[in-house]
Protein backbone atom coordinates (compact mmCIF):
# COMPACT_ATOMS: atom_id res chain seq x y z
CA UNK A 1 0.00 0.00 0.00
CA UNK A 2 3.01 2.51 0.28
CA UNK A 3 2.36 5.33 2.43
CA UNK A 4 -0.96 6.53 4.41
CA UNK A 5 -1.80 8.57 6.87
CA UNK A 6 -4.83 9.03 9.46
CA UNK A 7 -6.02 12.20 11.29
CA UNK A 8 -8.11 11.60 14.44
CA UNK A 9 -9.07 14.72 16.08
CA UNK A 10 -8.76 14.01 19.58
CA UNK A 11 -10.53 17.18 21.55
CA UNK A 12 -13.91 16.36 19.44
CA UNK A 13 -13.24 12.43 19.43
CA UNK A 14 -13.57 12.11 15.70
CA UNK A 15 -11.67 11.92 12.19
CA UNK A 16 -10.16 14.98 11.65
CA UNK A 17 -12.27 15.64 8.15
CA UNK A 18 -11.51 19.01 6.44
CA UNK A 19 -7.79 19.12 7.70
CA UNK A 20 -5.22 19.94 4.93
CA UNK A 21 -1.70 18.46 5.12
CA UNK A 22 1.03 18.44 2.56
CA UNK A 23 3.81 15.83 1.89
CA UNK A 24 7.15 17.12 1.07
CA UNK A 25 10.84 14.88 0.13
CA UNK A 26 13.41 16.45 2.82
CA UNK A 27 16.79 15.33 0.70
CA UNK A 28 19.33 16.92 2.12
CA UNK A 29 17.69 19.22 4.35
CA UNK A 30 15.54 20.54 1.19
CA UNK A 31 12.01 20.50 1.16
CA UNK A 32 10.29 19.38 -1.88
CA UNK A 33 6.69 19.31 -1.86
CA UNK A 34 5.09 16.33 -3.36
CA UNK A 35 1.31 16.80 -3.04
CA UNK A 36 -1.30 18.57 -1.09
CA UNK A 37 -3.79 16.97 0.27
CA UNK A 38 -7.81 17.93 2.17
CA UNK A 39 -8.23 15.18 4.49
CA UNK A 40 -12.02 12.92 3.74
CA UNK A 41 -14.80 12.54 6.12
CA UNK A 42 -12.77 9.81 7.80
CA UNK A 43 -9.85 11.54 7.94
CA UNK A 44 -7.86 10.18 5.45
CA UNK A 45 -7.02 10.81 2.16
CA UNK A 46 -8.61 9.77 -0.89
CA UNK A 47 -5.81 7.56 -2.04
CA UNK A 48 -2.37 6.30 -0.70
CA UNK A 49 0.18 9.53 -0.68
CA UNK A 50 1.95 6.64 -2.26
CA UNK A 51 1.44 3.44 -3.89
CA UNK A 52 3.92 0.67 -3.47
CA UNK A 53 5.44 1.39 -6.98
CA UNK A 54 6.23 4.62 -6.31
CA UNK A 55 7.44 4.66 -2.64
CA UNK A 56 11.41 5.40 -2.52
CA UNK A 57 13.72 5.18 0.27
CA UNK A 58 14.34 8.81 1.65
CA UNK A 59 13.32 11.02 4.35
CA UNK A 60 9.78 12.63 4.28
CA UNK A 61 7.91 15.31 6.12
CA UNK A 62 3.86 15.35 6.73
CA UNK A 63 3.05 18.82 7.48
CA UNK A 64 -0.59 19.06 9.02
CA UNK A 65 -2.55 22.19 9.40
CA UNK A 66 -3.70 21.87 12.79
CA UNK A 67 -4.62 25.64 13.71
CA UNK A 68 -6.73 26.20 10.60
CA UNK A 69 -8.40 23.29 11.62
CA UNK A 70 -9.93 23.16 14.92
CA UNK A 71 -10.10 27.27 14.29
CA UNK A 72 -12.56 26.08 11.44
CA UNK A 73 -14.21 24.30 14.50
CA UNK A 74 -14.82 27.06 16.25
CA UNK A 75 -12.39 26.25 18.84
CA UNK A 76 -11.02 29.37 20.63
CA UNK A 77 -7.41 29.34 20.51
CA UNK A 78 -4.61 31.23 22.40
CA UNK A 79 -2.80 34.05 20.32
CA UNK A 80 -0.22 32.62 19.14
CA UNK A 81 -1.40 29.06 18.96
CA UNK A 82 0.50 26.38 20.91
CA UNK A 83 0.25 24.37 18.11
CA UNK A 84 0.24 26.18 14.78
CA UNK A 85 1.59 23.27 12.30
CA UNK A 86 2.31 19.52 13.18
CA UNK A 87 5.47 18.58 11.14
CA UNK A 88 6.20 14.76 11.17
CA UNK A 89 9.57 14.49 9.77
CA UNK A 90 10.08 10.48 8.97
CA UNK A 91 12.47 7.87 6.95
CA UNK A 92 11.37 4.81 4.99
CA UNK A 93 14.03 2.37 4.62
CA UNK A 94 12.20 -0.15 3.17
CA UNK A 95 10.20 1.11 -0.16
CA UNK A 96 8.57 -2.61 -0.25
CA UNK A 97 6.37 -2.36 3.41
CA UNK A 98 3.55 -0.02 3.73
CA UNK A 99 4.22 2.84 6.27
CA UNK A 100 1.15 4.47 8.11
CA UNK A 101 1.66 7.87 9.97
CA UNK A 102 -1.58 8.18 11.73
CA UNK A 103 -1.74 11.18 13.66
CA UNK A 104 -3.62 12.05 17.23
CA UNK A 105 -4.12 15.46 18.19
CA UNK A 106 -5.68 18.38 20.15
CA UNK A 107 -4.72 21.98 20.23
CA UNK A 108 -2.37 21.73 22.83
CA UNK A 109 -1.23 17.65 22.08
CA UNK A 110 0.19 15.65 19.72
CA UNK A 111 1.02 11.65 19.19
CA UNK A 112 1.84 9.44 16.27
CA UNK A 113 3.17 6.22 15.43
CA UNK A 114 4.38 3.83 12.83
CA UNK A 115 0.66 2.05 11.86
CA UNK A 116 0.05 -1.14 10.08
């Protein structure tokens, strides 16, 4: 399957649907956007940010737009926000497993793992 991801918004206890996050290469320090993404009512997107033929070996970064998100909620956040922008910054090593960077998170917390 590649790579996936999984938003779960946990101040409301649901997906985080409506979220936009972005996917960028970090070779060499450089950041190289590879797609844009809304996150889907279950707050995911559409398709795999990568398939299993295209997945490389590399270093990544998942940026997620967590202000603009639960501000869209009509939470009330602090000025400036304690979280502003959730950057996951992660290395596959193996292009031929599937890697899943689900994400947890509040305003003010933050958790992820390597998923199945």
């Amino acid at each position: 399957m590649g790579l996936s991801t999984h938003v779960l918004d946990t101040m409301h206890g649901c997906p985080a649907a409506g979220m936009d996050i972005a996917l960028y290469a970090t070779d060499g320090g450089e950041l190289r956007l590879i797609r844009r993404e809304t996150l889907n009512h279950d707050g995911r997107t559409q398709t795999p940010l990568f398939d299993n033929a295209t997945l490389r070996p590399g270093t990544y970064r998942l940026s997620f737009e967590v202000a603009a998100y639960f501000a869209a909620k009509g939470v009330e956040l602090p000025s400036p926000n304690f979280l502003n922008q959730v950057n996951l910054d992660f290395g596959v090593a193996h292009a031929d497993q599937h890697y899943h960077v689900p994400l947890l998170v509040s305003p003010w917390s933050y958790s992820t793992y390597r998923g199945s």
